[in-house]
N, C-alpha and C. Protein backbone atom coordinates (compact mmCIF):
# COMPACT_ATOMS: atom_id res chain seq x y z
N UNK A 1 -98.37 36.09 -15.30
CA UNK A 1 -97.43 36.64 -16.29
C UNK A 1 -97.77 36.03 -17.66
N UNK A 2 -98.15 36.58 -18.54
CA UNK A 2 -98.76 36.34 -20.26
C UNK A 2 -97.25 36.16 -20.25
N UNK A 3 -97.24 35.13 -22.17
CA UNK A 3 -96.29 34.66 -22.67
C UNK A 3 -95.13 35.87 -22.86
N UNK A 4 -96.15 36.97 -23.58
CA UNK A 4 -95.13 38.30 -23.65
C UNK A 4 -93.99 38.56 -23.14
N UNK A 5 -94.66 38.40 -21.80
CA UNK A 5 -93.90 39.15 -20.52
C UNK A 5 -92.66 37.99 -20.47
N UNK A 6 -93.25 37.44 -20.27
CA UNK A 6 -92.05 35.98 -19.95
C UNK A 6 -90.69 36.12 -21.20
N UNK A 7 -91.36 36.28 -22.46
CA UNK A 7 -90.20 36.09 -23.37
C UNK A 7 -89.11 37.63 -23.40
N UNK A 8 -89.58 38.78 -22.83
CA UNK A 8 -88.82 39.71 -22.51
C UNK A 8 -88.38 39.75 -21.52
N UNK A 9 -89.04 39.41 -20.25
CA UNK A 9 -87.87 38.71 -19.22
C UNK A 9 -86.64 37.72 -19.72
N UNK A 10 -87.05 36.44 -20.56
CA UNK A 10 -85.61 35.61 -20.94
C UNK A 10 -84.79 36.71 -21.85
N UNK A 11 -85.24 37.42 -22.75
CA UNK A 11 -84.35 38.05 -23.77
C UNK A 11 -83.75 39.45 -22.95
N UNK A 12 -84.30 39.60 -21.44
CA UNK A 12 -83.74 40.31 -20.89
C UNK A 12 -82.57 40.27 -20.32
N UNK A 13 -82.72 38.64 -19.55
CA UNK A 13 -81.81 38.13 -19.01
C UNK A 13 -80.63 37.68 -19.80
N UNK A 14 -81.05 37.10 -21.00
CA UNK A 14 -79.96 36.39 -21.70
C UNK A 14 -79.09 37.74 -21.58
N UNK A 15 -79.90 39.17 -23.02
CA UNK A 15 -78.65 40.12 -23.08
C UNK A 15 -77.30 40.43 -21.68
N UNK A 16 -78.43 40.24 -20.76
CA UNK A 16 -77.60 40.85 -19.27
C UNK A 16 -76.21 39.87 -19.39
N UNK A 17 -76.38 38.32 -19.38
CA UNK A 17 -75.42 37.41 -19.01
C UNK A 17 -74.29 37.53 -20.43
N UNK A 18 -74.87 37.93 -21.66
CA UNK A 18 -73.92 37.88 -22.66
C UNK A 18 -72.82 39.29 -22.63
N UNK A 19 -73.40 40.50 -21.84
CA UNK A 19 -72.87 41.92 -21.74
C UNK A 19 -72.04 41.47 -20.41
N UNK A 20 -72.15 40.49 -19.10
CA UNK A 20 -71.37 40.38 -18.48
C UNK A 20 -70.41 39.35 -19.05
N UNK A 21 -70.55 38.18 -19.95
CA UNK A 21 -69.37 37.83 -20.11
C UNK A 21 -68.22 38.68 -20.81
N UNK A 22 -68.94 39.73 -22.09
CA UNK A 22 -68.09 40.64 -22.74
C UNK A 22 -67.38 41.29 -21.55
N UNK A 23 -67.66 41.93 -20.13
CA UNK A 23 -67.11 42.58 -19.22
C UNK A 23 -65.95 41.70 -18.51
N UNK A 24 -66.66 40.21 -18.66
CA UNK A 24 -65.84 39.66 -17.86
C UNK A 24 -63.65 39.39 -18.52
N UNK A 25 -64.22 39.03 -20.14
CA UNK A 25 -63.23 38.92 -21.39
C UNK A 25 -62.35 40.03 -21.46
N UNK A 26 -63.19 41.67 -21.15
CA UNK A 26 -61.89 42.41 -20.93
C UNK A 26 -61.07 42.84 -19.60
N UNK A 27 -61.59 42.12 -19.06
CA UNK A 27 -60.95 42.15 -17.62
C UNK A 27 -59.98 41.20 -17.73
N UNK A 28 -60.44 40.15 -18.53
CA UNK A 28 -59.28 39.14 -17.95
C UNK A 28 -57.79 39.61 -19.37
N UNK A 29 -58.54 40.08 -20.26
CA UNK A 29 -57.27 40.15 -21.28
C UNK A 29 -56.75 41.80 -20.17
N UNK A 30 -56.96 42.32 -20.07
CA UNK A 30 -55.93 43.56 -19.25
C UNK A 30 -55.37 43.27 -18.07
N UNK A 31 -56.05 41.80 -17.40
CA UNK A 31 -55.24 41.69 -16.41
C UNK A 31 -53.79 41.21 -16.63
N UNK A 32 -54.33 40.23 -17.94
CA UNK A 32 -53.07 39.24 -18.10
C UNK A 32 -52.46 40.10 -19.15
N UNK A 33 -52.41 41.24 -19.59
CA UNK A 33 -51.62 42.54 -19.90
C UNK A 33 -50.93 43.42 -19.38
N UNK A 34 -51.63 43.77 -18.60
CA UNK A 34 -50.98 44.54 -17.06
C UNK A 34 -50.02 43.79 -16.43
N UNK A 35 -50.27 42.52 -16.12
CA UNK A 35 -50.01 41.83 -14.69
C UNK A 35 -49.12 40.44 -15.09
N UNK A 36 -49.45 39.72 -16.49
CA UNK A 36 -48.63 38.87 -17.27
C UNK A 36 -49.10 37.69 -16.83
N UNK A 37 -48.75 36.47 -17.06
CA UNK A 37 -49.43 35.46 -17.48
C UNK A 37 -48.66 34.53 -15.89
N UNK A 38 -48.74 33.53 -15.79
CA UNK A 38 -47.58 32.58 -14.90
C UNK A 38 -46.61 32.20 -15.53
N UNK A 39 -45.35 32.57 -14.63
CA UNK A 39 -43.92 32.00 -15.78
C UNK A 39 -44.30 30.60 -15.59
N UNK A 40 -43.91 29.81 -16.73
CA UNK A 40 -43.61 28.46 -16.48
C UNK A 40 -42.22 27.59 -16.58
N UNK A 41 -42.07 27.78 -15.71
CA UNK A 41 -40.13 27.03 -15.65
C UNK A 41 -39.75 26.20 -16.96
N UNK A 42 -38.48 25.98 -16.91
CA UNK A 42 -38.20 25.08 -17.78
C UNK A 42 -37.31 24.19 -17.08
N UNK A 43 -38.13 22.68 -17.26
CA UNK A 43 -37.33 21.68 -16.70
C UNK A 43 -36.15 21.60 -16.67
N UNK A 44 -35.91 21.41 -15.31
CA UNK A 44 -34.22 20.58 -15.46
C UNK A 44 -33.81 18.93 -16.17
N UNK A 45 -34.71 18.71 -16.46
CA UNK A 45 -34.86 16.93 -16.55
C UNK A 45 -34.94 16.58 -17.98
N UNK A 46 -35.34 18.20 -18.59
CA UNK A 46 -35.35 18.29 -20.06
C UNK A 46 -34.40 17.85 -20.66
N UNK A 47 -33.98 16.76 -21.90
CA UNK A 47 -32.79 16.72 -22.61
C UNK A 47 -32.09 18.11 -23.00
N UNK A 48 -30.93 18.18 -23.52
CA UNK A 48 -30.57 19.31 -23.99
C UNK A 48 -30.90 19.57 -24.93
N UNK A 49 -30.90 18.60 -26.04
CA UNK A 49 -31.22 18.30 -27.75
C UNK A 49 -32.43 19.10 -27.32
N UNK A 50 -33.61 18.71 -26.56
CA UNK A 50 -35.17 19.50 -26.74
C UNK A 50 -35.30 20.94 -26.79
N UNK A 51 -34.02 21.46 -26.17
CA UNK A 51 -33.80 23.17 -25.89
C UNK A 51 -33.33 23.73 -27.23
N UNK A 52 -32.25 22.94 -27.41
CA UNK A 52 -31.34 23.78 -28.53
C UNK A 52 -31.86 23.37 -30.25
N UNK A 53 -32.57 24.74 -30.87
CA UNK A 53 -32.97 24.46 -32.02
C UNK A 53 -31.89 24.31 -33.21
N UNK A 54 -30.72 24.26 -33.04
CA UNK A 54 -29.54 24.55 -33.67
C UNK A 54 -28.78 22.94 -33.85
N UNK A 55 -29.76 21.64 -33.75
CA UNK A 55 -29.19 20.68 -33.71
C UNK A 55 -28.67 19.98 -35.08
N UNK A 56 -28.04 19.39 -35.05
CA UNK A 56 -27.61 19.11 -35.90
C UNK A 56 -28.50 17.81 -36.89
N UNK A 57 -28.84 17.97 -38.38
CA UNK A 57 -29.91 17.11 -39.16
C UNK A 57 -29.05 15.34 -39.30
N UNK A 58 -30.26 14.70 -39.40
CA UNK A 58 -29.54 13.56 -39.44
C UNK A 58 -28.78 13.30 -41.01
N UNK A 59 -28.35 12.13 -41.02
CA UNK A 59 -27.24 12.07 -41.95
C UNK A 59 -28.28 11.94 -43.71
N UNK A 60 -28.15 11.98 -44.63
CA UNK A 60 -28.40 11.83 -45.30
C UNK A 60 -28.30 10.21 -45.86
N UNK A 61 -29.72 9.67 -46.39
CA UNK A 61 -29.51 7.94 -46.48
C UNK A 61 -28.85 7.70 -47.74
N UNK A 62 -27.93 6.29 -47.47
CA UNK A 62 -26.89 5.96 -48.32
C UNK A 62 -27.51 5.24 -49.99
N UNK A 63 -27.36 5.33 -50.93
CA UNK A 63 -27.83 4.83 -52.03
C UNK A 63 -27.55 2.83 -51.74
N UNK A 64 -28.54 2.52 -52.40
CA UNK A 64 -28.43 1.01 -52.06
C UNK A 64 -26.78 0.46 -53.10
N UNK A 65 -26.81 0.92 -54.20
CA UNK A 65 -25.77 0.61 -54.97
C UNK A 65 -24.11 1.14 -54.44
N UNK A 66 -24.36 1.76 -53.19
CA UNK A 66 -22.99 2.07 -52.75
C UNK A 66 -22.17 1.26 -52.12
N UNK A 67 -22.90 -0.07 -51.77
CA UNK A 67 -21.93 -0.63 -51.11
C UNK A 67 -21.92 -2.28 -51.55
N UNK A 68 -21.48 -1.84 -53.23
CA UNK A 68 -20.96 -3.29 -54.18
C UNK A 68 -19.92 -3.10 -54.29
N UNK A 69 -19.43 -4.16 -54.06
CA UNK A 69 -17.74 -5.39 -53.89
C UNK A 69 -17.38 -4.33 -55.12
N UNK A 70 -16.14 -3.64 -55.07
CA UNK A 70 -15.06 -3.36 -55.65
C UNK A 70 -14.60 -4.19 -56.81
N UNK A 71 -14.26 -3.89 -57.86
CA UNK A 71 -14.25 -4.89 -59.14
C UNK A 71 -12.11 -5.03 -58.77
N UNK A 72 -11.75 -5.92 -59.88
CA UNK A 72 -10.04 -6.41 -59.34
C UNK A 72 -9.44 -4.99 -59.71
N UNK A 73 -9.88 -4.21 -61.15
CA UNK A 73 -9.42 -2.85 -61.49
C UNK A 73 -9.20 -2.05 -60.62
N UNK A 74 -10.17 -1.97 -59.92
CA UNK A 74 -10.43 -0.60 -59.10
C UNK A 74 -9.65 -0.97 -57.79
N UNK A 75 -9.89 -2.06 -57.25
CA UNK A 75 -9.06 -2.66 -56.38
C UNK A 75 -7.53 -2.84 -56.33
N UNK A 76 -6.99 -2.44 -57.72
CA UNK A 76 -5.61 -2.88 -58.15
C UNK A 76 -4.71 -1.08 -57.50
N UNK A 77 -5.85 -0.22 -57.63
CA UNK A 77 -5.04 1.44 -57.92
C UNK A 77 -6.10 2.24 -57.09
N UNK A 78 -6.14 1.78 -55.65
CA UNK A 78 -7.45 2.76 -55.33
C UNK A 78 -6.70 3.93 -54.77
N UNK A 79 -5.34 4.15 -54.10
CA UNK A 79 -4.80 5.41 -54.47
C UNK A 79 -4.74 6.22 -55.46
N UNK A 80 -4.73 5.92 -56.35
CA UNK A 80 -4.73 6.56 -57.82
C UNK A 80 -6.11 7.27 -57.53
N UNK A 81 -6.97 6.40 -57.24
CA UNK A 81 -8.71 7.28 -57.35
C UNK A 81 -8.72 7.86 -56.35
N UNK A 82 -8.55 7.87 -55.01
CA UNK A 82 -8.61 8.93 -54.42
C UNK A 82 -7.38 10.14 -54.74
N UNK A 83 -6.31 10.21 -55.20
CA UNK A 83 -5.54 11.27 -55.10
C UNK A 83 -6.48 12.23 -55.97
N UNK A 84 -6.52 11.89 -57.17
CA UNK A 84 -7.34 12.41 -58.39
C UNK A 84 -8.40 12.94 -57.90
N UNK A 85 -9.51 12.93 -56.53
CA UNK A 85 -10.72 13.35 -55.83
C UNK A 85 -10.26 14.55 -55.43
N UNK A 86 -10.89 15.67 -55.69
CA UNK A 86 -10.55 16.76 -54.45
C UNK A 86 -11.50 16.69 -53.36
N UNK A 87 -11.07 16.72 -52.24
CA UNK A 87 -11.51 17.07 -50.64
C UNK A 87 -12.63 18.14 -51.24
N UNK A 88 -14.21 17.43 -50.53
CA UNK A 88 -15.36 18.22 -50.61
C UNK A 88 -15.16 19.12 -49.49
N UNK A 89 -15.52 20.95 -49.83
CA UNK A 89 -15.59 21.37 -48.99
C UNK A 89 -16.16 20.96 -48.16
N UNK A 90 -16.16 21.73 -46.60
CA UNK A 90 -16.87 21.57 -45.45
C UNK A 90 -17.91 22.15 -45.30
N UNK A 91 -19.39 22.38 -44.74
CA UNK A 91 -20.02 23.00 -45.33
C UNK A 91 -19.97 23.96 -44.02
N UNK A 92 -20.86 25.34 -44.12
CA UNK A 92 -20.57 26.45 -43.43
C UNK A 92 -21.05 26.41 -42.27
N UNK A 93 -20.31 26.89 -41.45
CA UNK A 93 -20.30 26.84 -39.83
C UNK A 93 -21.43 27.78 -39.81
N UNK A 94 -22.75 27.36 -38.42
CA UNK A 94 -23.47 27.68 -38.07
C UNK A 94 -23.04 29.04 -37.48
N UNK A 95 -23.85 29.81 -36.87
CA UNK A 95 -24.33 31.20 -36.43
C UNK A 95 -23.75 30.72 -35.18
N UNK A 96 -22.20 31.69 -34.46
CA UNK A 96 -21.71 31.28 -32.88
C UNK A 96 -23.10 31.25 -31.79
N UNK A 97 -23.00 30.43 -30.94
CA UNK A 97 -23.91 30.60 -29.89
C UNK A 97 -23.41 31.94 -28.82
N UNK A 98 -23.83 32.00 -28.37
CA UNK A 98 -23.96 33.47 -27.01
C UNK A 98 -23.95 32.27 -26.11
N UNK A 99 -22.83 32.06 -25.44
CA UNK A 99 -22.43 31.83 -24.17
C UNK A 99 -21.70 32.14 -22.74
N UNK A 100 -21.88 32.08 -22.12
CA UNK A 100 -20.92 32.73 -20.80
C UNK A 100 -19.06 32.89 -21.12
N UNK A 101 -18.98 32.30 -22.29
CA UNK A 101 -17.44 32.93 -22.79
C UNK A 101 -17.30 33.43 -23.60
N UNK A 102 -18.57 33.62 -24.52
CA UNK A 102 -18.44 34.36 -25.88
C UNK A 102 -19.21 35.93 -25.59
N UNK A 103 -20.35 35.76 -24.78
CA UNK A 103 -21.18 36.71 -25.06
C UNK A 103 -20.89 37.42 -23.82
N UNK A 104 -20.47 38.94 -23.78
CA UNK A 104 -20.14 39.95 -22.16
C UNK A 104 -21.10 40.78 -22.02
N UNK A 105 -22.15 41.07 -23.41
CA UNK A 105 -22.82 42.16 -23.25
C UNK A 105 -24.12 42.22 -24.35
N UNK A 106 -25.25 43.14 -23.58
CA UNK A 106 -26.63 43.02 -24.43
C UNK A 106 -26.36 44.67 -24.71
N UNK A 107 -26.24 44.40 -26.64
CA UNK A 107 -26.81 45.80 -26.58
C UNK A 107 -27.68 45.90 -27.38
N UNK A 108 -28.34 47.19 -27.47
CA UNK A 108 -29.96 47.70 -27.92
C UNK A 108 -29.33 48.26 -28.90
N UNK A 109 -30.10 48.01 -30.08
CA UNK A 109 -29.74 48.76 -31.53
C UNK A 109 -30.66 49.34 -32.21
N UNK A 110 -31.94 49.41 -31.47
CA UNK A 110 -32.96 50.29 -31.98
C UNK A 110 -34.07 50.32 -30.99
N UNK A 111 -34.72 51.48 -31.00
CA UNK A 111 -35.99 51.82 -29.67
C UNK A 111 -35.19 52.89 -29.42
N UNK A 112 -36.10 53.22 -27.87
CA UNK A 112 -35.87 54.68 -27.19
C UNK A 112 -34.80 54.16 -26.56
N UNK A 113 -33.88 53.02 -26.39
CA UNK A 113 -32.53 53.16 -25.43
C UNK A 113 -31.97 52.43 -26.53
N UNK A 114 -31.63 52.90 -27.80
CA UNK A 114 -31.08 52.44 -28.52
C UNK A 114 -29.09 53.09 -28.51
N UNK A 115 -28.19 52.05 -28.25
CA UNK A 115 -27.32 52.48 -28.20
C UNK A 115 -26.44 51.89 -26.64
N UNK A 116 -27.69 51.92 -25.67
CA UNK A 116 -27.02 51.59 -24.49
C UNK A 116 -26.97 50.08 -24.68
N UNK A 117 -25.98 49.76 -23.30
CA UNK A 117 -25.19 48.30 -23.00
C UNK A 117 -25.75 47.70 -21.75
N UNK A 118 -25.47 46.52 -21.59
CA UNK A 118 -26.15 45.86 -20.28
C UNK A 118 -24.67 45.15 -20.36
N UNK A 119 -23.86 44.61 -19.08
CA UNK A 119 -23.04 43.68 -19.35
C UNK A 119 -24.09 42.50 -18.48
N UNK A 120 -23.44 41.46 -19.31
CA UNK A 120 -24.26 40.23 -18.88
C UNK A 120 -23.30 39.36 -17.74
N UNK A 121 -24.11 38.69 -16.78
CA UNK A 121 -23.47 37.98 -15.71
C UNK A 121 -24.34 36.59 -15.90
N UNK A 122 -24.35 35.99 -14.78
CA UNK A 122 -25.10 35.02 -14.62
C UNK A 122 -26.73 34.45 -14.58
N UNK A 123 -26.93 35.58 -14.15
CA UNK A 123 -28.40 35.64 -13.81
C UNK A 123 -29.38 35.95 -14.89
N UNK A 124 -30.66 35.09 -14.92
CA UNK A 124 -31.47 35.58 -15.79
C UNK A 124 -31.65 37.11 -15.86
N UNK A 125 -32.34 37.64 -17.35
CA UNK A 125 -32.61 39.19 -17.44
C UNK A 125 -33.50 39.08 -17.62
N UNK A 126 -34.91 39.78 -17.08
CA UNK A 126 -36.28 39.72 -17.51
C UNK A 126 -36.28 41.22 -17.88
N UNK A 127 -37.56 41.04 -19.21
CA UNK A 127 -37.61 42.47 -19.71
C UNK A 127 -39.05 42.07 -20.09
N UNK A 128 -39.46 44.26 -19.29
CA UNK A 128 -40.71 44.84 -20.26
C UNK A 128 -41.20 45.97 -19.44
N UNK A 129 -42.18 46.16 -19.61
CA UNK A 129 -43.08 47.38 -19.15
C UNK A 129 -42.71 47.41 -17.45
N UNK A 130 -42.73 46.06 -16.75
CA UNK A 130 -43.00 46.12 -15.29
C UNK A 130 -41.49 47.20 -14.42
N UNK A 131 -41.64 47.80 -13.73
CA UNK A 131 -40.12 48.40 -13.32
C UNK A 131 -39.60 47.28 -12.58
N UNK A 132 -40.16 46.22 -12.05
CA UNK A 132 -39.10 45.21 -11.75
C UNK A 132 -38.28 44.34 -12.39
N UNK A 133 -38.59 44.77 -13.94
CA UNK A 133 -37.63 43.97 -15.11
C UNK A 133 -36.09 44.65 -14.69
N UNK A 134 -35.51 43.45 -15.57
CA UNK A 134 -34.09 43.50 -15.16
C UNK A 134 -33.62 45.15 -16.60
N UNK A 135 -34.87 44.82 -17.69
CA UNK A 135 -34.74 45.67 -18.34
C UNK A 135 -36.00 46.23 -19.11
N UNK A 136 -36.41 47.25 -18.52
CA UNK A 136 -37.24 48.41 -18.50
C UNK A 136 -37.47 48.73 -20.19
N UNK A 137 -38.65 48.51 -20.94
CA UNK A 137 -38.86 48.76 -21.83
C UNK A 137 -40.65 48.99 -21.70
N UNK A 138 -40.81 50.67 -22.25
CA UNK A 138 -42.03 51.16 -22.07
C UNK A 138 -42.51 51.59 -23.21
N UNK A 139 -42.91 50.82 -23.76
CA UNK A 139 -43.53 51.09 -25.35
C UNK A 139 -45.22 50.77 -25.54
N UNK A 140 -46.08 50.70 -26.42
CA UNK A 140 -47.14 50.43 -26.54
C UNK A 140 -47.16 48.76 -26.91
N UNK A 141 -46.04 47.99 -27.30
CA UNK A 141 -45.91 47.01 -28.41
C UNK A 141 -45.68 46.17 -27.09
N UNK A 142 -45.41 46.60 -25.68
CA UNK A 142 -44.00 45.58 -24.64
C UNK A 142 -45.16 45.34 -24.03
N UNK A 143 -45.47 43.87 -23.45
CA UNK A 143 -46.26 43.69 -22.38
C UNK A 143 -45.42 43.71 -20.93
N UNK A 144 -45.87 43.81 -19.73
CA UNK A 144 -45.66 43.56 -18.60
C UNK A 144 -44.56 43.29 -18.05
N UNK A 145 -44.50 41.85 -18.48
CA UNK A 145 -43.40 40.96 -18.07
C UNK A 145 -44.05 40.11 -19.40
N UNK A 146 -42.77 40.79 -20.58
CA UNK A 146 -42.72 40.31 -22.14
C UNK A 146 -41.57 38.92 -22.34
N UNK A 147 -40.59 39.26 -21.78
CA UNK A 147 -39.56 37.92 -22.09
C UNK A 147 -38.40 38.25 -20.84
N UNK A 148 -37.65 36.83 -21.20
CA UNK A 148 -36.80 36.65 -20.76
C UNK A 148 -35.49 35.96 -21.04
N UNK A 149 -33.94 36.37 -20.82
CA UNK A 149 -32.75 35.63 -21.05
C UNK A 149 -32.78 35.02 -19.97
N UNK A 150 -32.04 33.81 -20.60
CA UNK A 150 -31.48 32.89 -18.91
C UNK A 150 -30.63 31.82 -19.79
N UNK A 151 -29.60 31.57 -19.00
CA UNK A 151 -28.43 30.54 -18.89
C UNK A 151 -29.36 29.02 -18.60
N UNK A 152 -28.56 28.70 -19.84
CA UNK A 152 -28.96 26.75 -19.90
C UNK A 152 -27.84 26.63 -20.65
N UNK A 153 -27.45 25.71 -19.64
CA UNK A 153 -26.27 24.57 -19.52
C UNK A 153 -25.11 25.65 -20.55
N UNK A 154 -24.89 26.64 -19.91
CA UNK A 154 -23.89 28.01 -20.18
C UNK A 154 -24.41 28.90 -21.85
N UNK A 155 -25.43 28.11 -22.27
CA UNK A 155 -25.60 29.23 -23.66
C UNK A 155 -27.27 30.05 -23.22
N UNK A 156 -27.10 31.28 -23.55
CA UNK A 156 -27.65 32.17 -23.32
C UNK A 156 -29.43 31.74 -24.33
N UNK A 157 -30.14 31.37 -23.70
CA UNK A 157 -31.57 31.33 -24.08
C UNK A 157 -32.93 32.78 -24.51
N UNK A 158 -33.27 32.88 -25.23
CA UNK A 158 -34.68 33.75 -25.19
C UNK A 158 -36.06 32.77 -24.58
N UNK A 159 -37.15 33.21 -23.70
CA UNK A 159 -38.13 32.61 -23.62
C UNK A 159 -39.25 33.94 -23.85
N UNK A 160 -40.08 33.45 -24.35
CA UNK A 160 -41.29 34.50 -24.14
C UNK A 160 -41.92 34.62 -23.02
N UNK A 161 -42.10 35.18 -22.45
CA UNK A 161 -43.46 34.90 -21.25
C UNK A 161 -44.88 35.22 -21.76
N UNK A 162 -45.49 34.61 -22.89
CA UNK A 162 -46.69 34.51 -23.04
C UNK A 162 -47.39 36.11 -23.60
N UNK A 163 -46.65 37.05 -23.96
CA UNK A 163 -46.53 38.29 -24.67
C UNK A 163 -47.88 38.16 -25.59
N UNK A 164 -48.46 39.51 -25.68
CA UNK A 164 -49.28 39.99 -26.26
C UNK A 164 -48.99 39.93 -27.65
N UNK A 165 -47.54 40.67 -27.79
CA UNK A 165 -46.93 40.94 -29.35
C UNK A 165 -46.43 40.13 -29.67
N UNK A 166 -45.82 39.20 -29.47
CA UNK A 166 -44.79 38.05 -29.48
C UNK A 166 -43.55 38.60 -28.85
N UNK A 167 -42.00 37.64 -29.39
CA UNK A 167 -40.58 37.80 -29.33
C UNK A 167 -40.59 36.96 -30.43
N UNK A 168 -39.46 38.14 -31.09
CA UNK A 168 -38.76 37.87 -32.23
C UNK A 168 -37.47 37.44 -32.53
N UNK A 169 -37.01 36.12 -32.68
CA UNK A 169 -35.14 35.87 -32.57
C UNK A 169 -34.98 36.02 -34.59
N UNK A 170 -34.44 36.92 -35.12
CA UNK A 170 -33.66 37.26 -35.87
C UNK A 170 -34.99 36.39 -37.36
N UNK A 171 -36.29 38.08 -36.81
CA UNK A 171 -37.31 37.54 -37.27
C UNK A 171 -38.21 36.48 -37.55
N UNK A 172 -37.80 35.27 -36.87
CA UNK A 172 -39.01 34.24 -36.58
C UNK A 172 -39.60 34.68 -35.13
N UNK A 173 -40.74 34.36 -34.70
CA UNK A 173 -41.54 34.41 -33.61
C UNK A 173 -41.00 33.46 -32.64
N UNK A 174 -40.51 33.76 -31.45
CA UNK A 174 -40.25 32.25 -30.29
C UNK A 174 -41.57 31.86 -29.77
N UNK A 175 -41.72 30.44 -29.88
CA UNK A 175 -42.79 29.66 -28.92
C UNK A 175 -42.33 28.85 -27.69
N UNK A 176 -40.79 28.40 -27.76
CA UNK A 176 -40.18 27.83 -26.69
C UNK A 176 -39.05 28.48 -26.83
N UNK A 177 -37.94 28.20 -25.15
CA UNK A 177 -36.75 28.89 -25.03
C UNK A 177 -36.43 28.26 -26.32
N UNK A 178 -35.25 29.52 -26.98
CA UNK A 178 -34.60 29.05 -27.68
C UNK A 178 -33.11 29.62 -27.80
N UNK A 179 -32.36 29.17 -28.26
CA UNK A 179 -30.57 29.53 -27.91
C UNK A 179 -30.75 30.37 -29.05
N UNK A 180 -29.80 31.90 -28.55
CA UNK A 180 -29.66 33.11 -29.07
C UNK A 180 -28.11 32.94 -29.61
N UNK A 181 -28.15 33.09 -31.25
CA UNK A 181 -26.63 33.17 -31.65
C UNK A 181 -25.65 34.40 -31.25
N UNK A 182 -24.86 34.64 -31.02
CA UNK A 182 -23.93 35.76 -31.10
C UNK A 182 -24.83 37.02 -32.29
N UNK A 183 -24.76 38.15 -32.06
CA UNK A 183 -25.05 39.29 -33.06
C UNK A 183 -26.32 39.05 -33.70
N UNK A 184 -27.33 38.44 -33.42
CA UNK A 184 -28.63 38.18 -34.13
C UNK A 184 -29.42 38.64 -32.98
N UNK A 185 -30.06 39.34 -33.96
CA UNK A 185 -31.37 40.27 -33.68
C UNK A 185 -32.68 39.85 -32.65
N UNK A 186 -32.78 40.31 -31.61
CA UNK A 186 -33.55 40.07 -30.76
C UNK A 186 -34.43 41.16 -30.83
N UNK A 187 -36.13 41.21 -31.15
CA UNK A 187 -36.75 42.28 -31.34
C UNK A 187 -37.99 41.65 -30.30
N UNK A 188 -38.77 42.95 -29.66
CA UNK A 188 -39.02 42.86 -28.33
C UNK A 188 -40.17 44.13 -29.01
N UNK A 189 -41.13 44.36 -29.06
CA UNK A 189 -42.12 45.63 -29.46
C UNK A 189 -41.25 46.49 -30.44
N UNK A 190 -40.74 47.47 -29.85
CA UNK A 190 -40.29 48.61 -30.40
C UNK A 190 -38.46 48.24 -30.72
N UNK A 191 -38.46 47.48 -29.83
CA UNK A 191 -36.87 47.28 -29.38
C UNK A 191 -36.42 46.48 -29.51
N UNK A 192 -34.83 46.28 -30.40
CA UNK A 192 -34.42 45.39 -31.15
C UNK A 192 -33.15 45.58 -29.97
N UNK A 193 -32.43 44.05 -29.75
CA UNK A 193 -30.51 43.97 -29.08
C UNK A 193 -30.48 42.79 -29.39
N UNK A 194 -28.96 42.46 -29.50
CA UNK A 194 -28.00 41.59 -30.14
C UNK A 194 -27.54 41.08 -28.60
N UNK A 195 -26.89 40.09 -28.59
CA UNK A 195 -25.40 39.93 -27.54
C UNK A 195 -24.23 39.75 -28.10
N UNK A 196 -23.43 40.16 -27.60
CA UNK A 196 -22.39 40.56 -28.57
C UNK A 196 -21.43 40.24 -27.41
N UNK A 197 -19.94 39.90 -28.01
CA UNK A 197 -18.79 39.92 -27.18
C UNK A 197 -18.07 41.46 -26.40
């Protein structure tokens, strides 16, 4: 076999192995399209704080000059200075959570089942393309088995299952479960629902 021959045999072979990995890449992205990815649980052992993105920020740090000795003046009439203070507002209450006492029902407010209701119970709801979802959504945008609700520690969670398109909670993208407020927008491909009382 001359050099020729030899170097169109390797450039034969290489193309072959680079056209089967391209074969191999769309097999595996349609499987895990079709067929969906592995759920991966979410610990029980998890803190709660790690679940719920809705925690509360730490305190703001105190100025060093705030905490000098009171002069005899000020000390003589410190009623006087506080009456004269008005009470700082409170500042505004967060977005209600969706919990097993607040939240009775999922409804769809846009897509092809826009309008219908789910009442909610206990049990996780899985939704997407697959007919064994708890809720059936057949769009071009929905993968397989696209997401899922589920109860942690009684407030109603979104998780993705690893979705093609993403999940959307009230337009940010979810990367971990995250707690769904009352009336905020859950968008899913085509299909947007709230939970609502």
């Amino acid at each position: 076999m001359n050099p020729s021959e030899l170097t169109l045999l390797v450039l034969r072979l290489a193309f072959l192995l680079v056209l089967w990995l391209f074969i191999f890449g769309i097999v595996y992205a349609l499987r895990s399209d079709l067929f969906g990815q592995r759920v991966r649980k979410m610990s029980t052992d998890a803190p709660a704080a790690a679940a719920v993105p809705f925690a509360t920020p730490p305190p703001a740090p105190v100025p060093a000059g705030a905490f000098t000795q009171p002069s005899a003046a000020s000390a003589s009439a410190p009623t006087e200075q506080f009456s004269r203070q008005k009470a700082a507002p409170l500042p505004p209450a967060g977005p209600e959570k969706a919990t097993t006492q607040t939240a009775t029902r999922l409804v769809i407010t846009s897509g092809t089942k826009a309008g219908t209701e789910f009442p909610l119970g206990s049990e996780p709801i899985t939704i997407g393309r697959s007919s064994d979802s708890s809720l059936v959504i057949r769009d071009d945008y929905t993968s397989t088995h696209h997401a899922r609700l589920m109860l942690w520690h009684e407030d109603w969670m979104v998780q993705d299952l690893d979705s093609t398109n993403g999940t959307f909670l009230d337009g940010k993208r979810v990367a971990v479960p995250t707690s769904v407020p009352l009336n905020t927008t859950v968008k899913i491909g085509a299909t947007s629902f709230e939970l609502r009382r």
